[in-house]
Protein backbone atom coordinates (compact mmCIF):
# COMPACT_ATOMS: atom_id res chain seq x y z
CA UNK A 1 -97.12 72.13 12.77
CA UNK A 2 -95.90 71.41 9.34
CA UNK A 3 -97.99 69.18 7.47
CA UNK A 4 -95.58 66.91 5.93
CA UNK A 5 -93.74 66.80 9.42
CA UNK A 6 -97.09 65.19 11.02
CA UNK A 7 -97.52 62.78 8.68
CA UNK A 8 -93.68 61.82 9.17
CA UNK A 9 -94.45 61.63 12.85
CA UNK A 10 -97.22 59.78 12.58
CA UNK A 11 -95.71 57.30 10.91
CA UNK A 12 -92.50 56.74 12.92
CA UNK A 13 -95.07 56.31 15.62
CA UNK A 14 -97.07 53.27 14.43
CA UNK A 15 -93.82 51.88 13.13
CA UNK A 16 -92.89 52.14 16.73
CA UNK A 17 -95.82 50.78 18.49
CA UNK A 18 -95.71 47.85 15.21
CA UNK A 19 -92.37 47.05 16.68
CA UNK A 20 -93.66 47.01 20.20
CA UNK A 21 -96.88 44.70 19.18
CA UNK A 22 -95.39 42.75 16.53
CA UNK A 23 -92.06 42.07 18.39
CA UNK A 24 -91.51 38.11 18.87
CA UNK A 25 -89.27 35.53 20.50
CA UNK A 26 -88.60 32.53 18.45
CA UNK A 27 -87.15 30.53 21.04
CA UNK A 28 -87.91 30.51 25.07
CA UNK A 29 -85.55 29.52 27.18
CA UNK A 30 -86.74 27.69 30.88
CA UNK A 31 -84.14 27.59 34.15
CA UNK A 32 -85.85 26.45 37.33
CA UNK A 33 -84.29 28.39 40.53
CA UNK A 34 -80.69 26.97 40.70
CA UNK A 35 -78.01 29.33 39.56
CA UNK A 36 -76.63 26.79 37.35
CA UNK A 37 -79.22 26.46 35.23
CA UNK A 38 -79.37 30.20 34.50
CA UNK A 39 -75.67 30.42 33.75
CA UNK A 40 -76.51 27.75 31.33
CA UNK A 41 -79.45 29.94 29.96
CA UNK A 42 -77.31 33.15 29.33
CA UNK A 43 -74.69 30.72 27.55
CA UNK A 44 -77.18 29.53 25.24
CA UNK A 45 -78.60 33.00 24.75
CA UNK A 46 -75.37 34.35 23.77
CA UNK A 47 -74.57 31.50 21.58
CA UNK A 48 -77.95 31.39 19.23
CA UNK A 49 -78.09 35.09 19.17
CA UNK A 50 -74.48 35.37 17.48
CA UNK A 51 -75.17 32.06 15.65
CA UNK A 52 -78.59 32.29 14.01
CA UNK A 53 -81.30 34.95 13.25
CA UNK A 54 -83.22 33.81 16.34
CA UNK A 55 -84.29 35.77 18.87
CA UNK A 56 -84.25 34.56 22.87
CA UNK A 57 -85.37 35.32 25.83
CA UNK A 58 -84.76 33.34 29.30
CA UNK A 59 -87.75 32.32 31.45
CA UNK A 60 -86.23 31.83 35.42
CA UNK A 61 -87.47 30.04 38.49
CA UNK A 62 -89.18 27.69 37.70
CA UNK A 63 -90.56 26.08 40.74
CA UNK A 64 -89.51 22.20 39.84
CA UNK A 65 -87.84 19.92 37.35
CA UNK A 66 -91.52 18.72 36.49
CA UNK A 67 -92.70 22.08 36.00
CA UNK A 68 -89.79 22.33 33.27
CA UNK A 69 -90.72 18.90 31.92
CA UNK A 70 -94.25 20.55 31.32
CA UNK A 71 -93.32 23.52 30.06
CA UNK A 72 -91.24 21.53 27.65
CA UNK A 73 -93.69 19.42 26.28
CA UNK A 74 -96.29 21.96 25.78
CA UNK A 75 -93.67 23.97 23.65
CA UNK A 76 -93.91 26.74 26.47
CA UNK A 77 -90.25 26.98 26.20
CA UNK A 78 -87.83 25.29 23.90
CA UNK A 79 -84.93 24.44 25.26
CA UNK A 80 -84.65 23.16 29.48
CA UNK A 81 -82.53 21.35 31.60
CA UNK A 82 -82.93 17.69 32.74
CA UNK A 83 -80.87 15.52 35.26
CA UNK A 84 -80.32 11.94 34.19
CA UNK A 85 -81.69 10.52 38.03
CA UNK A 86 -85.26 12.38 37.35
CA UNK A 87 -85.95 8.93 35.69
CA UNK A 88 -86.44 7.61 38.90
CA UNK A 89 -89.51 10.04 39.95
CA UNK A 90 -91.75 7.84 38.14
CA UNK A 91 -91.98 9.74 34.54
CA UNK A 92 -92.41 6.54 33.08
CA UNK A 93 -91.19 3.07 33.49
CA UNK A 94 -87.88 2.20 33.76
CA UNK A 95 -86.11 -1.44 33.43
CA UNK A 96 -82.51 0.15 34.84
CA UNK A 97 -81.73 -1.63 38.43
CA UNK A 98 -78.45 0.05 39.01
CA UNK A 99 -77.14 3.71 39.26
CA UNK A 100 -74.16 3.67 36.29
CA UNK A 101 -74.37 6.59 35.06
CA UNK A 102 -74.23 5.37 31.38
CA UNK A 103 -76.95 3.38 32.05
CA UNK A 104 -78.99 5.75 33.74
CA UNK A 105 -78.18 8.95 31.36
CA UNK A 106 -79.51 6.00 28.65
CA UNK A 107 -82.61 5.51 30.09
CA UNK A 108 -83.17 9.14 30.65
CA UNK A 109 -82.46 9.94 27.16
CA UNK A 110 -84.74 6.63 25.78
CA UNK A 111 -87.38 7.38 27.62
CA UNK A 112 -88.07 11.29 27.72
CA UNK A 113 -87.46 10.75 23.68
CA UNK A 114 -90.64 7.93 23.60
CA UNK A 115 -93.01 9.54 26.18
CA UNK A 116 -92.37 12.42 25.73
CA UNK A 117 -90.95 13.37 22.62
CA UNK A 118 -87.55 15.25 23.69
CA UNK A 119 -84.23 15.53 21.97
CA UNK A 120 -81.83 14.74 25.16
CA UNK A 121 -78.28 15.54 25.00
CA UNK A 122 -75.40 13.65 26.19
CA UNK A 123 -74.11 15.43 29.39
CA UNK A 124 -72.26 18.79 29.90
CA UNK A 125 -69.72 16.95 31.92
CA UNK A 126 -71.16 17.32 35.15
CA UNK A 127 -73.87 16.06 37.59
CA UNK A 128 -75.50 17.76 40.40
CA UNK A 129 -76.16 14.97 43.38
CA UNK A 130 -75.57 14.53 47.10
CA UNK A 131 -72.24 14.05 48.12
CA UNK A 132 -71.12 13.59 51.70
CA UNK A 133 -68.92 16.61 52.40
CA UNK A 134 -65.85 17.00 55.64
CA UNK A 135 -63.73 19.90 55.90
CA UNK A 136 -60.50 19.82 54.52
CA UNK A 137 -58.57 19.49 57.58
CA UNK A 138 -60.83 16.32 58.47
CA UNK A 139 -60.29 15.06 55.15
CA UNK A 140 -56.25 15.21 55.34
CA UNK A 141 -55.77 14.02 58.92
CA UNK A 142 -58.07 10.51 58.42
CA UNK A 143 -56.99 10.25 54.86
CA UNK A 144 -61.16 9.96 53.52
CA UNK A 145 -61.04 10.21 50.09
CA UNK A 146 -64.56 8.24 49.51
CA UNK A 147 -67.08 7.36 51.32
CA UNK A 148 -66.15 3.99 52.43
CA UNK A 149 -63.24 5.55 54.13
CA UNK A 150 -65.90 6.83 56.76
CA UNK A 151 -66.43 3.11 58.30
CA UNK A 152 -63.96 3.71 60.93
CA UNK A 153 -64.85 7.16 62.02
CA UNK A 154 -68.77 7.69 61.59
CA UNK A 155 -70.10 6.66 65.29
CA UNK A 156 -68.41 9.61 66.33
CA UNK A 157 -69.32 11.34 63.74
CA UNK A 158 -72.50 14.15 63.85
CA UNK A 159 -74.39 14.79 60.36
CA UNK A 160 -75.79 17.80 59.48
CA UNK A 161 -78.37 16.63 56.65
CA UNK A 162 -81.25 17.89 54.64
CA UNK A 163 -84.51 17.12 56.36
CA UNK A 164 -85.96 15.44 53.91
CA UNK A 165 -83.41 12.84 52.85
CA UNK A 166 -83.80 10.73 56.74
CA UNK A 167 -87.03 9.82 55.32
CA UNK A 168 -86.34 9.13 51.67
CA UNK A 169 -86.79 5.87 50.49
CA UNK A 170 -84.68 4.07 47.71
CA UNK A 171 -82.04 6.81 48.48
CA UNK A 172 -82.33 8.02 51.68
CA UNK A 173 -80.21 7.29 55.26
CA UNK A 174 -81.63 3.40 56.04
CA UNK A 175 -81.11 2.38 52.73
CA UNK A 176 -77.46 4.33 52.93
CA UNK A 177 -76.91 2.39 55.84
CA UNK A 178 -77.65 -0.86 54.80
CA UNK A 179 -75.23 -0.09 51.34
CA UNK A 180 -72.51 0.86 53.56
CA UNK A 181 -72.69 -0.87 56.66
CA UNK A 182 -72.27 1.99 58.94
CA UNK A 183 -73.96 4.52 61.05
CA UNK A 184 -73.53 8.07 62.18
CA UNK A 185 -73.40 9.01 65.71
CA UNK A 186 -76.36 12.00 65.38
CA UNK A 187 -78.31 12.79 62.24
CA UNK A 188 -79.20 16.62 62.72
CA UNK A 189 -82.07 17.12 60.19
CA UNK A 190 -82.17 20.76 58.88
CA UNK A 191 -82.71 23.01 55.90
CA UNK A 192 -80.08 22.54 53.18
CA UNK A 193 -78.92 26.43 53.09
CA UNK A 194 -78.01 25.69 57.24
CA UNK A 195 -75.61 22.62 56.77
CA UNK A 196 -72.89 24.74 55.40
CA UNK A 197 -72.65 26.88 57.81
CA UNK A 198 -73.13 24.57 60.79
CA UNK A 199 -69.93 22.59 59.35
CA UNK A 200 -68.21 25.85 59.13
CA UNK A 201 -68.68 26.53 62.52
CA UNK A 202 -67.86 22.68 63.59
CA UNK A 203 -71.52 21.97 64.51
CA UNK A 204 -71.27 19.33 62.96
CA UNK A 205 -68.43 17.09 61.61
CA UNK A 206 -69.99 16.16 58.13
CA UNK A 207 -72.91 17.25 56.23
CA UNK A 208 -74.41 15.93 52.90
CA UNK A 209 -74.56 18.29 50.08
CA UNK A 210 -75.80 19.17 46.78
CA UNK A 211 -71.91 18.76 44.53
CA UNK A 212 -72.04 21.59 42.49
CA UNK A 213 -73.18 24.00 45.40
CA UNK A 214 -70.25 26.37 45.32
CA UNK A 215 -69.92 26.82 49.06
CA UNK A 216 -68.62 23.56 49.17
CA UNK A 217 -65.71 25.37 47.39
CA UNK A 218 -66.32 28.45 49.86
CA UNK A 219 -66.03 26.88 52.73
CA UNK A 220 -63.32 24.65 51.99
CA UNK A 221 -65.01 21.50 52.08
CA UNK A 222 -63.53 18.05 50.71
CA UNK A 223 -66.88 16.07 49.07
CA UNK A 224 -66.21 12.22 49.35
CA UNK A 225 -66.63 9.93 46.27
CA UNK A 226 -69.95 7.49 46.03
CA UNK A 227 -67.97 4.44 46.00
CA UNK A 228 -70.48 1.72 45.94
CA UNK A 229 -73.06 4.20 43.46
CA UNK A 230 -75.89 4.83 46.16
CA UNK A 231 -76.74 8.02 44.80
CA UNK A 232 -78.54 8.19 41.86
CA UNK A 233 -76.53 10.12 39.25
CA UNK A 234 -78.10 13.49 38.31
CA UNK A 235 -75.82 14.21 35.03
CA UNK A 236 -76.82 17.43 33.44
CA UNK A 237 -77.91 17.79 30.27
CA UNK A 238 -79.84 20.46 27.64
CA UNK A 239 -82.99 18.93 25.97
CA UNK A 240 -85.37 20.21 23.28
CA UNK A 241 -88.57 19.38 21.73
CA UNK A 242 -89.39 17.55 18.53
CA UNK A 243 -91.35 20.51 17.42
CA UNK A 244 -88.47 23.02 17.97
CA UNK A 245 -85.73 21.19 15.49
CA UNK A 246 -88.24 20.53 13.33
CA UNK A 247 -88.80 24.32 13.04
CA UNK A 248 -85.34 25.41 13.62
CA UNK A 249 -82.82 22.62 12.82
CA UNK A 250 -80.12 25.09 13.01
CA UNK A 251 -80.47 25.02 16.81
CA UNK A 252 -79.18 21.38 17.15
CA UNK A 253 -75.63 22.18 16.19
CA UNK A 254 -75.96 25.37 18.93
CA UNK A 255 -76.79 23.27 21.57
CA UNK A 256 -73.90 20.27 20.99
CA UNK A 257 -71.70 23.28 21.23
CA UNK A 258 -71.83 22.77 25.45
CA UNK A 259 -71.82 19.19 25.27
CA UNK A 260 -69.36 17.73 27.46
CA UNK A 261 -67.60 21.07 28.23
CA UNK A 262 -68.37 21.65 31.78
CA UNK A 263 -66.93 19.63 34.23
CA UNK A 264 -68.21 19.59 37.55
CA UNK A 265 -65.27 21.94 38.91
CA UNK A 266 -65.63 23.79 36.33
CA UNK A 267 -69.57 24.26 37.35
CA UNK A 268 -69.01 25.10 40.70
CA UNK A 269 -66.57 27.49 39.82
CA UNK A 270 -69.37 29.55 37.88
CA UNK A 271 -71.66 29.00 40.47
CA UNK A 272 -69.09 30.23 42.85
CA UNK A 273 -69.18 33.48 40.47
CA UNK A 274 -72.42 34.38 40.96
CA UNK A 275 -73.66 33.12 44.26
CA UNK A 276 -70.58 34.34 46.31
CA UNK A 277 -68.71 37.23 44.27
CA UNK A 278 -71.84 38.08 43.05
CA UNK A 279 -71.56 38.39 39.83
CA UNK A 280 -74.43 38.40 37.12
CA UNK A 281 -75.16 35.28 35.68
CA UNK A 282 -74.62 37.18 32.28
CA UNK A 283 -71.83 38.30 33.02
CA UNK A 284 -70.25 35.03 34.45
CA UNK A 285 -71.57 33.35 30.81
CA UNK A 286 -70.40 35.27 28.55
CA UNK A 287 -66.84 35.79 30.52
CA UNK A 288 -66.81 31.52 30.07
CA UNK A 289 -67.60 31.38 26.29
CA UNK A 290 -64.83 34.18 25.79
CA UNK A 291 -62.73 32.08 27.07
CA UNK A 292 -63.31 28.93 25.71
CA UNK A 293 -63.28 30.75 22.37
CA UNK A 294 -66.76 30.08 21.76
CA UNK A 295 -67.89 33.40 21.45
CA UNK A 296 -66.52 36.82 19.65
């Protein structure tokens, strides 16, 4: 072989393997395992990429909202996802006594900024909570609208219901009855991914679900408003780290750029997307921004 050509070789090669080994992400993005929040990761990806000279990279499943938190706080990824009600998991103490959602999307923001030193947004637009769910046809011929409209019907009424929420405490069915004064005819405890289809298939005649689950929308399913707050709100917002702006200020402006423009239709619409015409979530993200004429 040529001389001269091995030396050229040689060094496109360690300029390759330099590019492998010196390669770097500035900023880490962390979605736990709801399709939501990697939507809202490929937005954000999209957006600082054409934006800034950062690079980005998505980090997926995390297995809870305090592994996030964590991750968060040790810098292990820079930008997450928090929902205002967390501040009632005992992250630190709280003076709220009432579920507003201004109030509680307040205390959220107060308090992750003092303990633990995050930049939390106002919302997207939308919140991600139980909501008491009846099929449309239900819905039209007793006229429910909210949940007080139930009064009337619910001894007749079986629930299909997450297991875990019969036993909850603050917010769970004994404290829901006492709120509302009323009382279903059979609680039928099961997993969360069962109630759907079970009022589907009229197993059941209502079921409580998560709002922005998109076979609520599948399924045809009416959810009822909170009238009387019970729920905590869970409004859904991006949050960074102290040390992150500090570093790159430039992000800030990025990340108001989703602030307040999601909606909660809007959010189960893009879940809808992905977890039932099953689409990517990149795709589904970048299809969104397009249209909103956020990205080129």
């Amino acid at each position: 072989m040529n001389k001269k050509l091995l030396i050229v070789l040689s060094i496109l090669l360690v300029s390759a393997l330099c590019l492998t080994a010196c390669g770097k992400t500035d900023i880490t993005i962390g979605a736990e395992t709801y399709t939501e929040q990697k939507i809202l990761s490929e937005m954000y990806k999209a957006l600082i990429e054409q934006d800034t000279d950062l690079s980005v990279k998505i980090k997926t499943d995390l297995a809870a909202a305090q592994v996030e938190i964590d991750a968060l706080k040790n810098n292990d990824i820079q930008i997450g996802y928090l929902y205002s009600g967390e501040i009632f998991n005992n992250h630190f103490p709280i003076t709220v006594k009432n579920h507003d959602r201004a109030q509680v999307l307040k205390a959220a923001q107060d308090g992750f900024k003092e303990h633990y030193g995050f930049k939390y947004y106002d919302s997207f637009g939308f919140e991600n909570t139980y909501g008491f769910a009846v099929r449309k046809d239900v819905a039209d011929k007793d006229h429910l609208q909210k949940v007080s409209d139930l009064a009337p019907y619910a001894k007749d009424m079986v629930l299909g219901v997450d297991t875990t929420w019969l036993e909850r405490g603050d917010d769970g069915y004994e404290s829901f009855q006492k709120e509302y004064g009323f009382s279903f005819k059979d609680p039928h405890p099961m997993d969360i991914n069962l109630v759907y289809g079970a009022i589907a298939n009229k197993q059941v005649d209502i079921v409580l679900a998560y709002t922005t689950d998109p076979r609520i929308q599948a399924d045809n399913l009416v959810v009822l408003k909170d009238d009387k707050s019970f729920f905590p709100p869970y409004d859904a917002s991006p949050a960074t780290n102290k040390k992150t702006l500090e570093k790159y200020p430039q992000l800030d402006a990025v990340i108001q750029k989703l602030v307040g423009k999601i909606d909660t239709k809007t959010m189960v619409d893009l879940n809808y997307k992905v977890d039932i015409e099953k689409k990517t979530p990149k795709q589904v993200a970048v299809d969104f921004l397009k249209e909103k004429g956020l990205l080129k």
